[in-house]
C-alpha atoms as a PDB file:
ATOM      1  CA  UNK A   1     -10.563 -18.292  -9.625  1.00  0.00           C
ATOM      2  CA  UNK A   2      -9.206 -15.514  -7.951  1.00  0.00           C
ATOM      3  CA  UNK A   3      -8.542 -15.890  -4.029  1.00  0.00           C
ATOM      4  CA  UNK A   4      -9.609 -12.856  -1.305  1.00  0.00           C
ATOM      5  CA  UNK A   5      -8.613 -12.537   2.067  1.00  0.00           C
ATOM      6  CA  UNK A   6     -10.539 -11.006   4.656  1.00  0.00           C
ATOM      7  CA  UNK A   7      -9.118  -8.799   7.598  1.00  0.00           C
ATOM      8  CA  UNK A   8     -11.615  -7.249   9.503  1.00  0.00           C
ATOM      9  CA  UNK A   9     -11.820  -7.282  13.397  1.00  0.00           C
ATOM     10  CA  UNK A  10     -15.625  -6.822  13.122  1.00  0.00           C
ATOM     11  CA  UNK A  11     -17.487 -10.337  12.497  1.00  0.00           C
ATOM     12  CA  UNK A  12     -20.617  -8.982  10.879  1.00  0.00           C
ATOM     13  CA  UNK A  13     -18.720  -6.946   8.626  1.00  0.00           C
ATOM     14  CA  UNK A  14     -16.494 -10.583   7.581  1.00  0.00           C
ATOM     15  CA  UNK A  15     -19.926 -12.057   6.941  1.00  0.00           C
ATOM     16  CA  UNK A  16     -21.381  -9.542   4.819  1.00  0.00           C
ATOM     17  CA  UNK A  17     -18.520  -9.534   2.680  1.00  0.00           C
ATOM     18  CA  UNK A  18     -18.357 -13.126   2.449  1.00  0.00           C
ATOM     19  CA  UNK A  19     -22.130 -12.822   1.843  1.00  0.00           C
ATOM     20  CA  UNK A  20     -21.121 -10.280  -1.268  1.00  0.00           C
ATOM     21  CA  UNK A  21     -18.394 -12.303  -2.670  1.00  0.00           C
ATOM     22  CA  UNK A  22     -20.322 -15.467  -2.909  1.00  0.00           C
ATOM     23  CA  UNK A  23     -22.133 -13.943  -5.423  1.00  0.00           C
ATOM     24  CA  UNK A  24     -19.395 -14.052  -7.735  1.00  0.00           C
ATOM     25  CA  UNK A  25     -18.425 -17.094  -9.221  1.00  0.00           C
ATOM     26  CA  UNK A  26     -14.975 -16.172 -10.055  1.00  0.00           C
ATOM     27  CA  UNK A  27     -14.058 -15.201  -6.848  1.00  0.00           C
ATOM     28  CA  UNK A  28     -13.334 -16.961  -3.653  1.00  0.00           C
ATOM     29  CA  UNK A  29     -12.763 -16.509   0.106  1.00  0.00           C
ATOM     30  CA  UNK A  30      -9.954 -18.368   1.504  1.00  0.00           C
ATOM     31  CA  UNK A  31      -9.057 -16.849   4.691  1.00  0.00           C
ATOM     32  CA  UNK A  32      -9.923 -14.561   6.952  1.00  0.00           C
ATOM     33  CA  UNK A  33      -8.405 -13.310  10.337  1.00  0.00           C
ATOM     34  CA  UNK A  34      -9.606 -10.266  13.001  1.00  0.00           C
ATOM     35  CA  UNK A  35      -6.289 -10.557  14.232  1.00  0.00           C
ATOM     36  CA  UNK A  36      -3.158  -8.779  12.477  1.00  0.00           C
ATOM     37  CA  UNK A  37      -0.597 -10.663  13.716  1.00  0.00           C
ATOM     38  CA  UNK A  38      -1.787 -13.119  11.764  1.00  0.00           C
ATOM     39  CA  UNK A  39      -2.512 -11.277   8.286  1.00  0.00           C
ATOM     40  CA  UNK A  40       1.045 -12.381   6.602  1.00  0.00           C
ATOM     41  CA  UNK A  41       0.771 -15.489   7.392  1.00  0.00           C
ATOM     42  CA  UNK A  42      -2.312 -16.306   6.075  1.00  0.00           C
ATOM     43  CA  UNK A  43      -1.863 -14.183   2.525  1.00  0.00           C
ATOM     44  CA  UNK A  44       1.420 -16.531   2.265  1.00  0.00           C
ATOM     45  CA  UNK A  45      -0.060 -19.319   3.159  1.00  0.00           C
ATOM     46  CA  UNK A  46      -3.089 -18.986   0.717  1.00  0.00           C
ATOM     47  CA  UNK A  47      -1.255 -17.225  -2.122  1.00  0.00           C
ATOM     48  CA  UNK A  48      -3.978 -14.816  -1.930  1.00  0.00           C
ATOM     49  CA  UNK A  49      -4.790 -12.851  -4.997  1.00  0.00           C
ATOM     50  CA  UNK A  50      -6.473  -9.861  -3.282  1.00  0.00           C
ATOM     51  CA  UNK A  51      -6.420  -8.988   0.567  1.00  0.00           C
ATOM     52  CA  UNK A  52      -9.521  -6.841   1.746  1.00  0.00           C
ATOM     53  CA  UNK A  53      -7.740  -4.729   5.096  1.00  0.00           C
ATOM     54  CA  UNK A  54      -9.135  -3.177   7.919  1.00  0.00           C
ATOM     55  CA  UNK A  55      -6.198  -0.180   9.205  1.00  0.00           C
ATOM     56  CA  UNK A  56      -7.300  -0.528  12.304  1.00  0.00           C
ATOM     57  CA  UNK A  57      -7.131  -4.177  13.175  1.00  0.00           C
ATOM     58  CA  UNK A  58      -5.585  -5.421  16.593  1.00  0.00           C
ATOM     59  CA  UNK A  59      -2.385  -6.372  17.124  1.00  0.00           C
ATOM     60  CA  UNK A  60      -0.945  -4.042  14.615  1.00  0.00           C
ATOM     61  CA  UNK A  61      -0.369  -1.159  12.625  1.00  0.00           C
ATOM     62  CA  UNK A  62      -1.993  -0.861   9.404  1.00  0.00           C
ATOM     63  CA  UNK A  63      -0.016   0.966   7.151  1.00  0.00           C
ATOM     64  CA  UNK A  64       3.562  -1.076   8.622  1.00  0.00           C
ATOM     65  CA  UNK A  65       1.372  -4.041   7.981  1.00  0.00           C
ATOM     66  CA  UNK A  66       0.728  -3.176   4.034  1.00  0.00           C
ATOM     67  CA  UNK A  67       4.327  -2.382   3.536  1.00  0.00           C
ATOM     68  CA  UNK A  68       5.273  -5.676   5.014  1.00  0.00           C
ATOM     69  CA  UNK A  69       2.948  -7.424   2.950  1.00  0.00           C
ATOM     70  CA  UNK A  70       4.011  -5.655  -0.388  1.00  0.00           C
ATOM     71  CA  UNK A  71       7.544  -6.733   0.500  1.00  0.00           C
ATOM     72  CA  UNK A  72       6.430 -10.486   1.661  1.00  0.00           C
ATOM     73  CA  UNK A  73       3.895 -11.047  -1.723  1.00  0.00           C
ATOM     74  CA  UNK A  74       4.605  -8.533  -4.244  1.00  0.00           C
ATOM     75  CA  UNK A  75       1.506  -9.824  -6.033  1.00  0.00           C
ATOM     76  CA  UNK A  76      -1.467  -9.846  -3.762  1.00  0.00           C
ATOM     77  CA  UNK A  77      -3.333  -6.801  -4.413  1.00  0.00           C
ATOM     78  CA  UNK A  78      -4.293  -4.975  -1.221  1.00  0.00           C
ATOM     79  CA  UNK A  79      -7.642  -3.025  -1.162  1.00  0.00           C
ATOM     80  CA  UNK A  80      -7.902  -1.263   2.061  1.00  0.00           C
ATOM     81  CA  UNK A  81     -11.718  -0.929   3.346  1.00  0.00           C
ATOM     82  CA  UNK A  82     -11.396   1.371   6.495  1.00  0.00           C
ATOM     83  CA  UNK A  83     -13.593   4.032   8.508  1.00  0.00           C
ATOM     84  CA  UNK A  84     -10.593   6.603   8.374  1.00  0.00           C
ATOM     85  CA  UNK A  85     -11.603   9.117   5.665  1.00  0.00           C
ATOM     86  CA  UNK A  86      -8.430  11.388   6.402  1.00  0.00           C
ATOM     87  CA  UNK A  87      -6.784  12.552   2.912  1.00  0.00           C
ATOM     88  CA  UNK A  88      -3.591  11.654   4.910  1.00  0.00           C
ATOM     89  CA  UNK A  89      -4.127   8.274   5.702  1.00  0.00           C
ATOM     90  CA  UNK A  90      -5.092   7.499   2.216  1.00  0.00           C
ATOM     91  CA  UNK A  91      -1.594   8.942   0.656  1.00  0.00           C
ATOM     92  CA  UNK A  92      -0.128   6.945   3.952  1.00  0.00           C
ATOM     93  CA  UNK A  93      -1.669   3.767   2.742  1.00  0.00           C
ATOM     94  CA  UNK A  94      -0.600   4.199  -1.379  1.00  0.00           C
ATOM     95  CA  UNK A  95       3.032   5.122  -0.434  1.00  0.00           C
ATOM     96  CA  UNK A  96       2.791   2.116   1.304  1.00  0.00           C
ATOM     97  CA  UNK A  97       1.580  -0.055  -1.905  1.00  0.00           C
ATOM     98  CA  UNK A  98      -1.808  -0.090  -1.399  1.00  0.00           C
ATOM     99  CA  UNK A  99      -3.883  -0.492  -5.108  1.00  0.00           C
ATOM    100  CA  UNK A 100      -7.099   0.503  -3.286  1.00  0.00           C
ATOM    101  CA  UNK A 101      -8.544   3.045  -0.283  1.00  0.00           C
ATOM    102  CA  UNK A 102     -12.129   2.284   0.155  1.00  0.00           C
ATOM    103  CA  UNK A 103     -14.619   3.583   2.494  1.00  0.00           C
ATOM    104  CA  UNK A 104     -16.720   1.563   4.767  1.00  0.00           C
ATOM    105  CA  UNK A 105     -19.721   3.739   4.216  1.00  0.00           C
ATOM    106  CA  UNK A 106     -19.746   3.012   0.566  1.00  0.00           C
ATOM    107  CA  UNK A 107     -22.354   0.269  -0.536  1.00  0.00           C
ATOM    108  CA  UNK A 108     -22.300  -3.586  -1.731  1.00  0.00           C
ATOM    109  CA  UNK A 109     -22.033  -2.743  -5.208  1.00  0.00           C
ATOM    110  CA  UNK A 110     -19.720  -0.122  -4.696  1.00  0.00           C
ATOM    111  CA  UNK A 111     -16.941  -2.713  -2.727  1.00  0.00           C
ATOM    112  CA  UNK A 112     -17.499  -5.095  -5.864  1.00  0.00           C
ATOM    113  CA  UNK A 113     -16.675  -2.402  -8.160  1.00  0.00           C
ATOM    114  CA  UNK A 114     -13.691  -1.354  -6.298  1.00  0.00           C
ATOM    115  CA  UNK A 115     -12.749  -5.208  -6.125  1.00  0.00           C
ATOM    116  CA  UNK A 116     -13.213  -5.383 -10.346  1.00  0.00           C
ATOM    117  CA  UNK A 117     -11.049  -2.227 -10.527  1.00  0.00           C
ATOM    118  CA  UNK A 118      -8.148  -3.216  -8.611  1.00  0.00           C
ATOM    119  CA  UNK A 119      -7.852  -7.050 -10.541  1.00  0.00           C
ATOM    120  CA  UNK A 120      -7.799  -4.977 -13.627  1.00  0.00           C
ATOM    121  CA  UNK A 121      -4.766  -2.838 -12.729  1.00  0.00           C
ATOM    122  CA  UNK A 122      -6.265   0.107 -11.771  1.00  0.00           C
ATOM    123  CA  UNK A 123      -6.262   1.780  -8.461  1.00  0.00           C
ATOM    124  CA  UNK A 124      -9.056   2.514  -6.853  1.00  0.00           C
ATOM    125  CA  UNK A 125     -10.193   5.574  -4.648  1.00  0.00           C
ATOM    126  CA  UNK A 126     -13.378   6.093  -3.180  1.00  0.00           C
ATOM    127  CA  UNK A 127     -14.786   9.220  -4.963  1.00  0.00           C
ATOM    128  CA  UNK A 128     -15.439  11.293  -1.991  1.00  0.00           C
ATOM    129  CA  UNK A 129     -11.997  11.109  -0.811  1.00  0.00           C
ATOM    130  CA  UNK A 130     -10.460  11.844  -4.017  1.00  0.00           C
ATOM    131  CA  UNK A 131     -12.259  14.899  -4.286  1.00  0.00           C
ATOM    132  CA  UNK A 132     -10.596  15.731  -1.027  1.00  0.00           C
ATOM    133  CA  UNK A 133      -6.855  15.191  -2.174  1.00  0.00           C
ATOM    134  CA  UNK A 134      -5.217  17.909  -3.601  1.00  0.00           C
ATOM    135  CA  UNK A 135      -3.904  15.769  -6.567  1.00  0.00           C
ATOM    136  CA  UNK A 136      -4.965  12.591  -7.448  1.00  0.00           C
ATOM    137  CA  UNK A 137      -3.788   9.647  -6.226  1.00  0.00           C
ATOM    138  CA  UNK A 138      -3.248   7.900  -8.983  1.00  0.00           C
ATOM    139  CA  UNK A 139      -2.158  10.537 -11.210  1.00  0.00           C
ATOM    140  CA  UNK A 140       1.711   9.706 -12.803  1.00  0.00           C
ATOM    141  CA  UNK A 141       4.475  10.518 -11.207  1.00  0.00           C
ATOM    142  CA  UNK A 142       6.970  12.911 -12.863  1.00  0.00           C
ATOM    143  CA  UNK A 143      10.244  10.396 -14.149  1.00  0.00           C
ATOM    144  CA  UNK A 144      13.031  10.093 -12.368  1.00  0.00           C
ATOM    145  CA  UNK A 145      16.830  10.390 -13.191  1.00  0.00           C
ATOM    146  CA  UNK A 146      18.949   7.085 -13.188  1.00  0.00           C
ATOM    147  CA  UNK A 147      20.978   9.294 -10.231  1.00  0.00           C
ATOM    148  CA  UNK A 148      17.649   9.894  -8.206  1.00  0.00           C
ATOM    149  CA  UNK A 149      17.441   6.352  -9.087  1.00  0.00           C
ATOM    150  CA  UNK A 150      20.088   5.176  -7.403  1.00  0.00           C
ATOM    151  CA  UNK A 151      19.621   7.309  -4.099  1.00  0.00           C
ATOM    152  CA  UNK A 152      16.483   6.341  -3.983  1.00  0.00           C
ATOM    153  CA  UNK A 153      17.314   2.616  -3.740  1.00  0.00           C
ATOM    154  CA  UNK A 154      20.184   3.798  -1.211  1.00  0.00           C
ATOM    155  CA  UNK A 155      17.043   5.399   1.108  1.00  0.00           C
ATOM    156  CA  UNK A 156      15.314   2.971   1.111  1.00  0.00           C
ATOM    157  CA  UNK A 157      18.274   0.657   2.077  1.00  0.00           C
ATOM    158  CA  UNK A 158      18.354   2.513   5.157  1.00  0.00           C
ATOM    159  CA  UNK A 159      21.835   4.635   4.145  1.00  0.00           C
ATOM    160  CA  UNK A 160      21.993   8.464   5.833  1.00  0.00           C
ATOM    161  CA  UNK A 161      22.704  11.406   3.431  1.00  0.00           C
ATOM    162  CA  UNK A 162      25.957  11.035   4.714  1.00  0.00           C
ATOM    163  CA  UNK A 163      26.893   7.492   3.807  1.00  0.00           C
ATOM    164  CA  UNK A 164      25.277   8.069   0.121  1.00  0.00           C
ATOM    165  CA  UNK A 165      27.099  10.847  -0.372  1.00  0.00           C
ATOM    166  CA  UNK A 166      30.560   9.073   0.794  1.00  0.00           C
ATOM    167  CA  UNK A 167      29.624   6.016  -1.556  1.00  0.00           C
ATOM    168  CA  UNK A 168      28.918   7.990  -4.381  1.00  0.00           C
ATOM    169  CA  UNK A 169      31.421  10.910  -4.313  1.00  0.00           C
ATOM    170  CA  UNK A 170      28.866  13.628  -4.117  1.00  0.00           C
ATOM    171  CA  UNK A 171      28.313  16.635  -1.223  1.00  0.00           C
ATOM    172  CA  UNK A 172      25.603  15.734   1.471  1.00  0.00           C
ATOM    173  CA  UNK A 173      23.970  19.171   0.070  1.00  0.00           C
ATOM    174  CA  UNK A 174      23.666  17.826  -3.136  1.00  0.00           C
ATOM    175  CA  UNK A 175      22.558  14.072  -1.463  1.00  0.00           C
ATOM    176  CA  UNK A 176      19.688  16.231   0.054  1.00  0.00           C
ATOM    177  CA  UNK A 177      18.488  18.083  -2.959  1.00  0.00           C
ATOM    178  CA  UNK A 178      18.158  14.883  -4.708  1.00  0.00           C
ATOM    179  CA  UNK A 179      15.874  13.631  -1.582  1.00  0.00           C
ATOM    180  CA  UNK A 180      13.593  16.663  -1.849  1.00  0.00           C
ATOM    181  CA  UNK A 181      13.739  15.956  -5.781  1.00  0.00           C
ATOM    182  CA  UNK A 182      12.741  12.537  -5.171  1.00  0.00           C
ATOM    183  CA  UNK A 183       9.707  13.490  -2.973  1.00  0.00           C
ATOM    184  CA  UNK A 184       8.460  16.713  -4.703  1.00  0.00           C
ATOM    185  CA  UNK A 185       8.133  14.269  -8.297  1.00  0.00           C
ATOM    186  CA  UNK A 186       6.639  11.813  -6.703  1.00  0.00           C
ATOM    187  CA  UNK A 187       4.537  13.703  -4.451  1.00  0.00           C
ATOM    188  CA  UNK A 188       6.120  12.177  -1.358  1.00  0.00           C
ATOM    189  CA  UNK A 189       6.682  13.446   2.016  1.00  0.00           C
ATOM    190  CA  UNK A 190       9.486  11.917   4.409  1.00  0.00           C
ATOM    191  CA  UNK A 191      11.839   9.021   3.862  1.00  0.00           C
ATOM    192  CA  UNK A 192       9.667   6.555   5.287  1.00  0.00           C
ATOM    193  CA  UNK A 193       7.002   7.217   2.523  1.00  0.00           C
ATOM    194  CA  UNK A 194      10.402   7.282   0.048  1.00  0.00           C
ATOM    195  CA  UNK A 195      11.069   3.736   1.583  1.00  0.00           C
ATOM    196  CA  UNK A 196       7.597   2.511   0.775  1.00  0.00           C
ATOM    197  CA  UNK A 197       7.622   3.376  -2.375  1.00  0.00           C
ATOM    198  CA  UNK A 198      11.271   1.604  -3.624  1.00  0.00           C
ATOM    199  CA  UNK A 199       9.935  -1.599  -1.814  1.00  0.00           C
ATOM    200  CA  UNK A 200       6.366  -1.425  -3.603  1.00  0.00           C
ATOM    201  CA  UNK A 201       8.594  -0.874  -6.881  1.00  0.00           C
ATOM    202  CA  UNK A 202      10.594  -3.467  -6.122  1.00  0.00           C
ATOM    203  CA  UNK A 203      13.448  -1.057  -5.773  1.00  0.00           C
ATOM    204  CA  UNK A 204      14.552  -2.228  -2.380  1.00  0.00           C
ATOM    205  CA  UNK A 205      13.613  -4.403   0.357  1.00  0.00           C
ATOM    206  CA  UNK A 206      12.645  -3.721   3.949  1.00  0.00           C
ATOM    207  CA  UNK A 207      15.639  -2.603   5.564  1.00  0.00           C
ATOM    208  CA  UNK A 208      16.776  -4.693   8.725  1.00  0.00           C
ATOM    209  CA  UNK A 209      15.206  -3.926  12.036  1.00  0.00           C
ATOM    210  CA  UNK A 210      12.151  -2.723  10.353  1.00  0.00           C
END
C-alpha cells in the first residue's frame, strides 16, 4: 500500500484528489495539510511514500520546502501539482529533487498517470511544459570527474571558492572553472541549484543556517 500526502491550500482541490485516489486500491491518503509549516512534519510522521505539493502554499516557500524535504526523507517521492507553468520554476523545482512537475490544468487521469510514473522511477513532466524547456528535464546529465566531485560536495557544504581552493591546494581560478564545469554538465545555474542537487544525491546535507 503505498501512502500519499496531500498539500494543497485549496479544500476542493484536497477532496477531488482524495476523491481520485480512492479509486485505487493500492494507494492511500494519510495526511493532508493547507498549511506548509506543517508539510515535514506530517511526511515524517506518516513515512509517506509520495507527497502531492502545491508551490504556493502558505506559510512557506515551495521550492526551500522540497529541498528540505529531500534532505529530511530521502525516499518520499515529491510530485509537485502547481498553477505556475514557468519553464523556470519547473528546473527550480527538479534541482531541488522534485521526481514530478505537474500542471493543475491537466485532467484526473492525467494526475494518476503522473502518480504511476513517478512510483516507477521515472520523472514526470507535464507535456506542455516540456515542450517549453530547451532540454529535457530528465535527459542525463553529462558525468562528472571524481575532482568536480569533490567540489561539488564542498558547495554544497557551504565552503567559498576560496576556502576549497585553500583545502585542496588548487587556484580560486581553477576552483571557479570547476563550478561553471559543474553547472554547464549538469545544466545548472547558480550554487544554490548546485546545492540542491548534492543534497538530492545524497552528496551533502543542508548546510547550517539554511
Amino acid at each position: 500500500m503505498k501512502r500519499i500526502v496531500l498539500a494543497e491550500d485549496h479544500a476542493i482541490i484536497r477532496d477531488g484528489m482524495k476523491l481520485l485516489l480512492s479509486t485505487r486500491r493500492d494507494w492511500r491518503v494519510v495526511g493532508e495539510t493547507a498549511d506548509g509549516n506543517s508539510v515535514c512534519q506530517i511526511v515524517r510522521d506518516t513515512e509517506a511514500d509520495l507527497l502531492l505539493l502545491d508551490l504556493d502554499l502558505p506559510g512557506c516557500r515551495g521550492i526551500e520546502l522540497a529541498q528540505q524535504i529531500r534532505a529530511q526523507s530521502p525516499e518520499t517521492k515529491i510530485l509537485v501539482v502547481t498553477a505556475n507553468q514557468s519553464a523556470s520554476s519547473a528546473r527550480s523545482a527538479v534541482a531541488a529533487g522534485v521526481d514530478g512537475y505537474m500542471l493543475k490544468h491537466e485532467d484526473g487521469d492525467e494526475l494518476l498517470h503522473a502518480i504511476s510514473v513517478v512510483f516507477s522511477g521515472v520523472r514526470y513532466v507535464s507535456a506542455t511544459l516540456a515542450h517549453a524547456l530547451e532540454a529535457p528535464l530528465g535527459s542525463t546529465p553529462q558525468p562528472i570527474t571524481a575532482r568536480e566531485q569533490e567540489i561539488l560536495v564542498l558547495i554544497a557544504s557551504g565552503h567559498s571558492s576560496q576556502d576549497i581552493a585553500t583545502k585542496l591546494n588548487l587556484s580560486v581560478l581553477t576552483v571557479r572553472k570547476h563550478r561553471q564545469n559543474l553547472m554547464s554538465k549538469l545544466a545548472l545555474h547558480n550554487v544554490a541549484e548546485l546545492t540542491a542537487y548534492a543534497i538530492r544525491d545524497g552528496l551533502a546535507t543542508t548546510p547550517p543556517g539554511s
